[in-house]
PDB file of N, CA and C in Angstrom:
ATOM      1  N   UNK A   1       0.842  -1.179   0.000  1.00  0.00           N
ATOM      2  CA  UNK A   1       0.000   0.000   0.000  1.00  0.00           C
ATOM      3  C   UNK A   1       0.889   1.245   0.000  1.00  0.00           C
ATOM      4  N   UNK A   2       0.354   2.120  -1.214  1.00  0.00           N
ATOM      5  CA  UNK A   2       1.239   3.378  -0.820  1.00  0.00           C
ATOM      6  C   UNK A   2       0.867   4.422  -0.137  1.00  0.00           C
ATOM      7  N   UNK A   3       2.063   4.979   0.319  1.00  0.00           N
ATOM      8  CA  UNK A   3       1.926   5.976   1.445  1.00  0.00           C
ATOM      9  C   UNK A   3       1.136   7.406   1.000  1.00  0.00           C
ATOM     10  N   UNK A   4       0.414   7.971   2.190  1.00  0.00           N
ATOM     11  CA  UNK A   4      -0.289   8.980   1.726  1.00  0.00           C
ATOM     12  C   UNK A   4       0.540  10.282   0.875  1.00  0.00           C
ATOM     13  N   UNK A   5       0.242  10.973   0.167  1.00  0.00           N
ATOM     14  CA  UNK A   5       0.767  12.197  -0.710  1.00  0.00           C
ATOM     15  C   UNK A   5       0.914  13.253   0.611  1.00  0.00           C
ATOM     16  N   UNK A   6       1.873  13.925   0.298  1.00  0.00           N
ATOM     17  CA  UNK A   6       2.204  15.305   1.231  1.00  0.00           C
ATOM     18  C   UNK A   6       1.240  16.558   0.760  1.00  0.00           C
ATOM     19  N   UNK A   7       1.506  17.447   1.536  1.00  0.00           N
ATOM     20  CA  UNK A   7       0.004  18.664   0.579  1.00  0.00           C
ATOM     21  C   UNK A   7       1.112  19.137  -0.240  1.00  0.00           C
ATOM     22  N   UNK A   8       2.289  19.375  -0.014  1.00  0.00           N
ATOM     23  CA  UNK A   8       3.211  19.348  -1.680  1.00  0.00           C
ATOM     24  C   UNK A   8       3.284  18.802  -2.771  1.00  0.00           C
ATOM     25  N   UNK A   9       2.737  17.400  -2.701  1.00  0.00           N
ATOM     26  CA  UNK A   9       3.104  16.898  -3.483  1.00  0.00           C
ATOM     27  C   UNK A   9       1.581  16.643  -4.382  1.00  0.00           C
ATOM     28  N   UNK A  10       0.377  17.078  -3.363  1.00  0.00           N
ATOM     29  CA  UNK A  10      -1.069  16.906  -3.670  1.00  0.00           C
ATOM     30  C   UNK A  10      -0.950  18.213  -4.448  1.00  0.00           C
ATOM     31  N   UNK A  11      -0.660  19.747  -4.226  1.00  0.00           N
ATOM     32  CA  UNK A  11      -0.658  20.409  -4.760  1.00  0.00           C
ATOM     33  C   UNK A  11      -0.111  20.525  -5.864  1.00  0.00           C
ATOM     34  N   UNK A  12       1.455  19.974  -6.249  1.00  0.00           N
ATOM     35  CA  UNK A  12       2.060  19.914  -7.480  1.00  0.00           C
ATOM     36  C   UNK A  12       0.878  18.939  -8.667  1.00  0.00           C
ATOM     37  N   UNK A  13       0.520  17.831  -7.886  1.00  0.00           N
ATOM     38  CA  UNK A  13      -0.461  16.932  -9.031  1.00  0.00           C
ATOM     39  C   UNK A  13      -1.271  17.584  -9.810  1.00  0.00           C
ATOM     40  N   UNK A  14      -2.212  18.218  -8.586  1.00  0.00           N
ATOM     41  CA  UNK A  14      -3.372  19.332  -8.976  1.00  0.00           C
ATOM     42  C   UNK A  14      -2.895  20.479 -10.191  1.00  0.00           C
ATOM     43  N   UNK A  15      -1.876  21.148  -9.626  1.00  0.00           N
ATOM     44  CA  UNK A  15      -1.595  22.022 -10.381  1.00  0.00           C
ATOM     45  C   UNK A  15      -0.747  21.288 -12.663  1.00  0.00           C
ATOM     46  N   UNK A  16      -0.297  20.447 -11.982  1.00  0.00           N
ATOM     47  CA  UNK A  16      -0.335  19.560 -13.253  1.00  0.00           C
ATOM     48  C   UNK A  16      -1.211  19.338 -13.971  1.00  0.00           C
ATOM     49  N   UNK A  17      -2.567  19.034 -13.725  1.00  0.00           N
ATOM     50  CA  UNK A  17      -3.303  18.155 -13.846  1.00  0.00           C
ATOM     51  C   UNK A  17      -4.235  19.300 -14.356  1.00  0.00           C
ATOM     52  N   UNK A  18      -4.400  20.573 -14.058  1.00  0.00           N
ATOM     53  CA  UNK A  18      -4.615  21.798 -14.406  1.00  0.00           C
ATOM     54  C   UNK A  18      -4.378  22.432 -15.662  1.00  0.00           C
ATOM     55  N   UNK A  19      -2.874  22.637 -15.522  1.00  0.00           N
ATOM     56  CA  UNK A  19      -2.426  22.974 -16.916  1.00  0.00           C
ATOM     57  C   UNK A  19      -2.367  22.090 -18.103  1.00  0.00           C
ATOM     58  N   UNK A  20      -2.642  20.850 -17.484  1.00  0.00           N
ATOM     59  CA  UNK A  20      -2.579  19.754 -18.584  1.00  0.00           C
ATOM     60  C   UNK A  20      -4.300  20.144 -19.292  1.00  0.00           C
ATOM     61  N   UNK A  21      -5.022  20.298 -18.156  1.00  0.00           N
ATOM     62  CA  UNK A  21      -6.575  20.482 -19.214  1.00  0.00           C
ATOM     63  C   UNK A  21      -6.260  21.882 -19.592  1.00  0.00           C
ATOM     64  N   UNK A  22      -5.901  23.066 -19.200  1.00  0.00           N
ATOM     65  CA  UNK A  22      -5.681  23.950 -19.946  1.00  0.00           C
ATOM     66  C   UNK A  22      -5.411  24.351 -21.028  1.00  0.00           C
ATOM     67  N   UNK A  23      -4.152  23.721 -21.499  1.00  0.00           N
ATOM     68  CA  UNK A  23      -3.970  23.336 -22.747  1.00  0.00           C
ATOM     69  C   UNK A  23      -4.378  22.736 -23.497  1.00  0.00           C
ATOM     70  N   UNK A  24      -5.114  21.310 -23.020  1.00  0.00           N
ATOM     71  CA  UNK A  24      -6.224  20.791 -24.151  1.00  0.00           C
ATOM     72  C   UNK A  24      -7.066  21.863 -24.287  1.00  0.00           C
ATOM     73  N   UNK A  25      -7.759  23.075 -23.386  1.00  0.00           N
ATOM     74  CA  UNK A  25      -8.868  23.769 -23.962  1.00  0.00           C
ATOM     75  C   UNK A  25      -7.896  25.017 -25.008  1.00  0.00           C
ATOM     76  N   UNK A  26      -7.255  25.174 -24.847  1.00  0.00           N
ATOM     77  CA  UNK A  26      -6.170  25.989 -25.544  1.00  0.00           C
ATOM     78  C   UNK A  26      -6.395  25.150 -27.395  1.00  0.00           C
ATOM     79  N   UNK A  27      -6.016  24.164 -27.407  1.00  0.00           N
ATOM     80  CA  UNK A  27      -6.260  23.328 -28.490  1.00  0.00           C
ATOM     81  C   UNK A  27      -7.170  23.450 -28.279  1.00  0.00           C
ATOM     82  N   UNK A  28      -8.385  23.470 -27.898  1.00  0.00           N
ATOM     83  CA  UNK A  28      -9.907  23.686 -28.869  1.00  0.00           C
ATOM     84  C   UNK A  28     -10.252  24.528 -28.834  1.00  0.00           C
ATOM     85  N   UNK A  29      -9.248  25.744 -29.228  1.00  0.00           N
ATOM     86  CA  UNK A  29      -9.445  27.190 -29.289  1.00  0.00           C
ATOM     87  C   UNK A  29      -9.831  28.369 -28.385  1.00  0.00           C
ATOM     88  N   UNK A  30     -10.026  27.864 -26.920  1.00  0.00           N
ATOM     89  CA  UNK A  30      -9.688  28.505 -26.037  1.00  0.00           C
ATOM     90  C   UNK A  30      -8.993  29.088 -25.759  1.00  0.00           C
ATOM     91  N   UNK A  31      -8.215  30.347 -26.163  1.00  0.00           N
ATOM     92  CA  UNK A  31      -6.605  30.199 -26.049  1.00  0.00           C
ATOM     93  C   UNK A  31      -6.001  30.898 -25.136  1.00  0.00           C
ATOM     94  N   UNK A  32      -7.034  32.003 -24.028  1.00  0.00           N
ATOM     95  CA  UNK A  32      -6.626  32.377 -22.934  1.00  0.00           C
ATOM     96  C   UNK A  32      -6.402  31.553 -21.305  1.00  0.00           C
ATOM     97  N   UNK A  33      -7.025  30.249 -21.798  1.00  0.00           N
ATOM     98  CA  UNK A  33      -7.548  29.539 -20.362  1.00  0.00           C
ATOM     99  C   UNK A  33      -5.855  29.198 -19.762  1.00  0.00           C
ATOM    100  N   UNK A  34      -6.311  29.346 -18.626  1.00  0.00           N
ATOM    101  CA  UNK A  34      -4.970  28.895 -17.767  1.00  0.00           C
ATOM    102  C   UNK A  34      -5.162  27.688 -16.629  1.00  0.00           C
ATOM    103  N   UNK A  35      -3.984  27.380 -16.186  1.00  0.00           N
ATOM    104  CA  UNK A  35      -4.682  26.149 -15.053  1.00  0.00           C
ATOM    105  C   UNK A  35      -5.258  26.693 -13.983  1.00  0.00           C
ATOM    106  N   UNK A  36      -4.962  28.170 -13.455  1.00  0.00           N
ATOM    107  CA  UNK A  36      -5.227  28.736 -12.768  1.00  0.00           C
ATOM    108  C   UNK A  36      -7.396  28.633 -12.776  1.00  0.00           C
ATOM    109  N   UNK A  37      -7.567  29.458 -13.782  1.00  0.00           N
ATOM    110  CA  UNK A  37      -8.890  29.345 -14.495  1.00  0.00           C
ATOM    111  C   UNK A  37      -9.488  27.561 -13.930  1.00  0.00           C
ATOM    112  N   UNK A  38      -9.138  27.126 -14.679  1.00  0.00           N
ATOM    113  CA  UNK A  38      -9.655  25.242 -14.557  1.00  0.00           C
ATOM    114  C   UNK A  38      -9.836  25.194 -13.078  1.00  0.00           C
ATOM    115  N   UNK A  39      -8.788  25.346 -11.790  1.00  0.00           N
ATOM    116  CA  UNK A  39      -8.670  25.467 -11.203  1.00  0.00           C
ATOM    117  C   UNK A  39      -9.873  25.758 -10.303  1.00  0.00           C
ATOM    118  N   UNK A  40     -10.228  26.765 -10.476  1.00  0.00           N
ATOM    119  CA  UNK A  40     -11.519  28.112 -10.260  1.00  0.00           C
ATOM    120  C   UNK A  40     -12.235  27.639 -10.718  1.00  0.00           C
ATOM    121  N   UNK A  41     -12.563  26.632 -11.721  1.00  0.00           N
ATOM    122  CA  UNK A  41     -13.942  26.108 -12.388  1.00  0.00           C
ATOM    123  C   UNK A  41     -14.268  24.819 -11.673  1.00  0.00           C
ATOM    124  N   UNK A  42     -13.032  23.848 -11.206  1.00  0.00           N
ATOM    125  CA  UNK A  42     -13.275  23.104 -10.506  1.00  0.00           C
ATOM    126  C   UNK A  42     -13.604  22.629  -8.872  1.00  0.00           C
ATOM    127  N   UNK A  43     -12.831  23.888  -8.721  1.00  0.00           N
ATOM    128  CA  UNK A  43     -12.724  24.144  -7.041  1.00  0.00           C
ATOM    129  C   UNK A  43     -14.397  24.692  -6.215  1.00  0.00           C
ATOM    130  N   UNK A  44     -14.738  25.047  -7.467  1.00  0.00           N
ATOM    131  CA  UNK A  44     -15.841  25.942  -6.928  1.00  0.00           C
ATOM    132  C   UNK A  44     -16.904  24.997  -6.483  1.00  0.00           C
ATOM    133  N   UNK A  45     -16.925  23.567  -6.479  1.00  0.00           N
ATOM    134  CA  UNK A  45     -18.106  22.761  -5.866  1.00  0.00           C
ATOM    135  C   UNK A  45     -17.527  22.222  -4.701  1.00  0.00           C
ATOM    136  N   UNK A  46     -16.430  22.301  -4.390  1.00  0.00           N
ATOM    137  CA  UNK A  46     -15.756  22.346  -3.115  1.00  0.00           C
ATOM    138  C   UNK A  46     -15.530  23.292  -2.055  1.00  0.00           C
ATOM    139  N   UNK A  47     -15.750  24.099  -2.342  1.00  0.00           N
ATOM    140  CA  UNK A  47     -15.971  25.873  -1.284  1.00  0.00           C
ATOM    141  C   UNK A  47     -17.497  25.262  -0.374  1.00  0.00           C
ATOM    142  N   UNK A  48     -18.554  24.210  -1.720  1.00  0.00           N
ATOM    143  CA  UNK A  48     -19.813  24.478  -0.242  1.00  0.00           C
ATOM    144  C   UNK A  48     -19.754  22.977   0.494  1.00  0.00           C
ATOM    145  N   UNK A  49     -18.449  22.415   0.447  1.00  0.00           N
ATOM    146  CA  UNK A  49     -18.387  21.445   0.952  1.00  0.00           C
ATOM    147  C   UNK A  49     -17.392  21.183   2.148  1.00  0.00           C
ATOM    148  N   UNK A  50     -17.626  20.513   3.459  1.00  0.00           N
ATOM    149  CA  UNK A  50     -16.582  20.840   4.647  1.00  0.00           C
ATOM    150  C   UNK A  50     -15.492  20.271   4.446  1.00  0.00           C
ATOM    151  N   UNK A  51     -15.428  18.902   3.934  1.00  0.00           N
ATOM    152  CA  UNK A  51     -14.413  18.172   3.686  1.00  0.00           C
ATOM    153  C   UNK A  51     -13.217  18.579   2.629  1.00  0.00           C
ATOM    154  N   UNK A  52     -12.220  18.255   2.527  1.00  0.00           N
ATOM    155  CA  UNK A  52     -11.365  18.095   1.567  1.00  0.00           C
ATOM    156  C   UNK A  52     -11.408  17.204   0.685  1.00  0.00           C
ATOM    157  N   UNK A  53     -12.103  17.337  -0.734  1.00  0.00           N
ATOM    158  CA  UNK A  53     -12.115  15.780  -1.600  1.00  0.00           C
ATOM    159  C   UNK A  53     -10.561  15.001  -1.403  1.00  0.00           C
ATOM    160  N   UNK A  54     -10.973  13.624  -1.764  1.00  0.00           N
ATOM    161  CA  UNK A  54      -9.565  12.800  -1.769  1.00  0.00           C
ATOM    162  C   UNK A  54      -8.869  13.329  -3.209  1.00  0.00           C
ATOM    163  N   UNK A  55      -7.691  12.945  -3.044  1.00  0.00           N
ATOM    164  CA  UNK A  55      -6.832  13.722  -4.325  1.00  0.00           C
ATOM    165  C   UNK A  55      -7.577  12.653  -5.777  1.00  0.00           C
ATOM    166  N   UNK A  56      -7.608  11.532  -5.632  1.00  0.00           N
ATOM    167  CA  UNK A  56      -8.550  10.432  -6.605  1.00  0.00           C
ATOM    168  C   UNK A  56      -9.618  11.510  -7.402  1.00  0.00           C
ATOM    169  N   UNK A  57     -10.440  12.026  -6.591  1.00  0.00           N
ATOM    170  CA  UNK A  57     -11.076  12.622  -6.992  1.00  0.00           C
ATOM    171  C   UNK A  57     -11.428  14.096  -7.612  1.00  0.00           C
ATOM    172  N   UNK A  58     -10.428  14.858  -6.796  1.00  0.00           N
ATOM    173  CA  UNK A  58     -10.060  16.399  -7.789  1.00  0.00           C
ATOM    174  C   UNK A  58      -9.324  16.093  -8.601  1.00  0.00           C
ATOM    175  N   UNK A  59      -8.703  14.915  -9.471  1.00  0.00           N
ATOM    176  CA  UNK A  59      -7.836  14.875 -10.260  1.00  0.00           C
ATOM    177  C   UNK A  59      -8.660  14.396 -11.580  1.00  0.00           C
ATOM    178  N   UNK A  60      -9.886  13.358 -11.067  1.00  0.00           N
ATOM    179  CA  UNK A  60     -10.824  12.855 -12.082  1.00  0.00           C
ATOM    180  C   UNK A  60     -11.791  14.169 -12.778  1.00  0.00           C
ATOM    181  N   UNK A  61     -12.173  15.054 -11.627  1.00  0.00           N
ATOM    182  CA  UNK A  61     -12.714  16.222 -11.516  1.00  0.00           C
ATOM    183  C   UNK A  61     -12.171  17.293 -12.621  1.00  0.00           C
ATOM    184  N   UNK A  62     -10.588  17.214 -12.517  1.00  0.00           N
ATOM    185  CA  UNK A  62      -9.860  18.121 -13.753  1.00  0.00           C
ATOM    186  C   UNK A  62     -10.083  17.673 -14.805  1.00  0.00           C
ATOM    187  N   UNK A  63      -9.609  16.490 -15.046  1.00  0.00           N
ATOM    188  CA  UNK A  63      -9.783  15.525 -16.272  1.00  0.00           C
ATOM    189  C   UNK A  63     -10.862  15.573 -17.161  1.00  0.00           C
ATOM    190  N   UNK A  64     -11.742  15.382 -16.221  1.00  0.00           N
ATOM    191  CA  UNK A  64     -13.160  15.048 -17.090  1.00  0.00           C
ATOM    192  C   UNK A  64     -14.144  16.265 -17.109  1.00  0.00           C
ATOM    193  N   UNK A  65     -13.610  17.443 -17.016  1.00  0.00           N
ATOM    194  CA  UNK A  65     -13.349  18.452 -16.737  1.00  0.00           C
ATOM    195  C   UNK A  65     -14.275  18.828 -18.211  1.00  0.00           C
ATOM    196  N   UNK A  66     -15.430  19.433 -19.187  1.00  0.00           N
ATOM    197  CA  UNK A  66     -16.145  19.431 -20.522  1.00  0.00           C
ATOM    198  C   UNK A  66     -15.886  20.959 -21.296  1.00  0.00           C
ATOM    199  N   UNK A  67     -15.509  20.905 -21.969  1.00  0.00           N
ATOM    200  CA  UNK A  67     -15.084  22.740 -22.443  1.00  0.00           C
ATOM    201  C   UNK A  67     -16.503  23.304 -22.018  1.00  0.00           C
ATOM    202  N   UNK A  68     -17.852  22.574 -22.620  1.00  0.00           N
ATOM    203  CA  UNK A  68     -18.748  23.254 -21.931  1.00  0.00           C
ATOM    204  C   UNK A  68     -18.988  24.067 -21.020  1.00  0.00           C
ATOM    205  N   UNK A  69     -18.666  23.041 -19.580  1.00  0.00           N
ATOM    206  CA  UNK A  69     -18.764  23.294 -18.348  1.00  0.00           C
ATOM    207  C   UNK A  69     -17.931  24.310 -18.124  1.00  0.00           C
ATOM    208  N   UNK A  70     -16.688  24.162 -18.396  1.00  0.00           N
ATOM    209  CA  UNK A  70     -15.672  25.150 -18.685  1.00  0.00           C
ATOM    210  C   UNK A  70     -16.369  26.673 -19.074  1.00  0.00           C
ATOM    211  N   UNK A  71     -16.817  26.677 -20.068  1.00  0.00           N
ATOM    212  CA  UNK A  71     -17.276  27.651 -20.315  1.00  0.00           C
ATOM    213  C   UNK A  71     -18.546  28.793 -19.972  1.00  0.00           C
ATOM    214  N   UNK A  72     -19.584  27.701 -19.475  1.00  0.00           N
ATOM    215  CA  UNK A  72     -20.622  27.922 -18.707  1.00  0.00           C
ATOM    216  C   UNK A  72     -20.335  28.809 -17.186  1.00  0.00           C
ATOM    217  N   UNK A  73     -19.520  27.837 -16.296  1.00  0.00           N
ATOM    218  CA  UNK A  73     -18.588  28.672 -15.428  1.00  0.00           C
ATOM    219  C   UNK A  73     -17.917  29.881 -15.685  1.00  0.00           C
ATOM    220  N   UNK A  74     -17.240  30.039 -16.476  1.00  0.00           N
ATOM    221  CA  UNK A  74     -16.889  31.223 -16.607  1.00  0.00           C
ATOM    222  C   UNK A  74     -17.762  32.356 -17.159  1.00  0.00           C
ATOM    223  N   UNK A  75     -18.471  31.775 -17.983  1.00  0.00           N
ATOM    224  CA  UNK A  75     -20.087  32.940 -18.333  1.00  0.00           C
ATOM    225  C   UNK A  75     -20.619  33.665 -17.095  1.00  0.00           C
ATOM    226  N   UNK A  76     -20.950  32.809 -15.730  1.00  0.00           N
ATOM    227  CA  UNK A  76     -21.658  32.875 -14.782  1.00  0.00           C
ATOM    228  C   UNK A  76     -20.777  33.611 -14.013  1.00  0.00           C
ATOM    229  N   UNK A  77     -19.442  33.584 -13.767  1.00  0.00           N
ATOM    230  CA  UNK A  77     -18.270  34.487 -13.367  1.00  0.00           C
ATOM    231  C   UNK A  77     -18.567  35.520 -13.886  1.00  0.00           C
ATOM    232  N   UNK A  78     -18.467  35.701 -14.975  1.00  0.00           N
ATOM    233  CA  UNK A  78     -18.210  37.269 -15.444  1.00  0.00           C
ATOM    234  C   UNK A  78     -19.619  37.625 -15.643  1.00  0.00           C
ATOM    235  N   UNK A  79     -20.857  37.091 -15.554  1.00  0.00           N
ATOM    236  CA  UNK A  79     -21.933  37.833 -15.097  1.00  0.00           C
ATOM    237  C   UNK A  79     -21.895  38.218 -13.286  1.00  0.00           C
ATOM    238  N   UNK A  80     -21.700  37.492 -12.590  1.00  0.00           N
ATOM    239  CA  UNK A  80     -21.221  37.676 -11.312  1.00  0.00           C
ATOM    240  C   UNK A  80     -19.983  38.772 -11.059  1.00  0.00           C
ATOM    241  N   UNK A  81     -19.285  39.240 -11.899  1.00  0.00           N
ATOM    242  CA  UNK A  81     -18.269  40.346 -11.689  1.00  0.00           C
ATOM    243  C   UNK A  81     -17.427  39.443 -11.002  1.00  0.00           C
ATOM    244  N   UNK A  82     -16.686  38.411 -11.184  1.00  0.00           N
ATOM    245  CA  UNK A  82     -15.481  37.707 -10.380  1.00  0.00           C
ATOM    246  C   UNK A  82     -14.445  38.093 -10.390  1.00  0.00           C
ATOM    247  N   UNK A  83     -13.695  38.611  -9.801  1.00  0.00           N
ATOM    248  CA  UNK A  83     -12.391  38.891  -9.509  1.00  0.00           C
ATOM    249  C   UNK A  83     -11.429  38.305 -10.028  1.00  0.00           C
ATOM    250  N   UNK A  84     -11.460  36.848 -10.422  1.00  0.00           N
ATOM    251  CA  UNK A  84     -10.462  36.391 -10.813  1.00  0.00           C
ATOM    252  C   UNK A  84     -10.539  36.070 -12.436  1.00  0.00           C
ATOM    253  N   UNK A  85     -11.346  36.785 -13.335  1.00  0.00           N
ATOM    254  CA  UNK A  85     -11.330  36.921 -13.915  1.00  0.00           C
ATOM    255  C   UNK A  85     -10.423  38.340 -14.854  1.00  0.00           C
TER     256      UNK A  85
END
């Protein structure tokens, strides 16, 4: 059995795992998105939740991650005036 991930090493995945869909939306003509962005699109069903998802699962979460959804989120951001936009 392997040993649990450090939050260094959970954070480096994440942030991988980020820019890796970034760039696929980049290739489908997205061409400003950053991992940062993905990030912010994914994180955001975790803010109304107490727990910390397991890393298994924010990583499936990036992945499968739909330009749609992608995009929908960020519509709803910038009608919302988001900051991190």
């Amino acid at each position: 059995m392997s040993e649990p991930c450090t939050e260094q090493e959970r954070v480096e995945a994440i942030e991988m795992c980020c820019e890796s869909k970034a760039e696929e939306l980049r290739l489908l003509g997205y061409e400003q998105v950053t991992g940062k962005d993905v990030w912010e699109c994914v994180s955001a069903k975790y803010k109304k939740e107490d727990a910390e998802p397991a890393i298994h699962q924010v990583v499936n979460d990036i992945l499968s991650l739909k330009a749609t959804q992608f995009m929908n989120f960020m519509t709803m951001a910038a009608y919302r005036g988001s900051p991190f936009l």
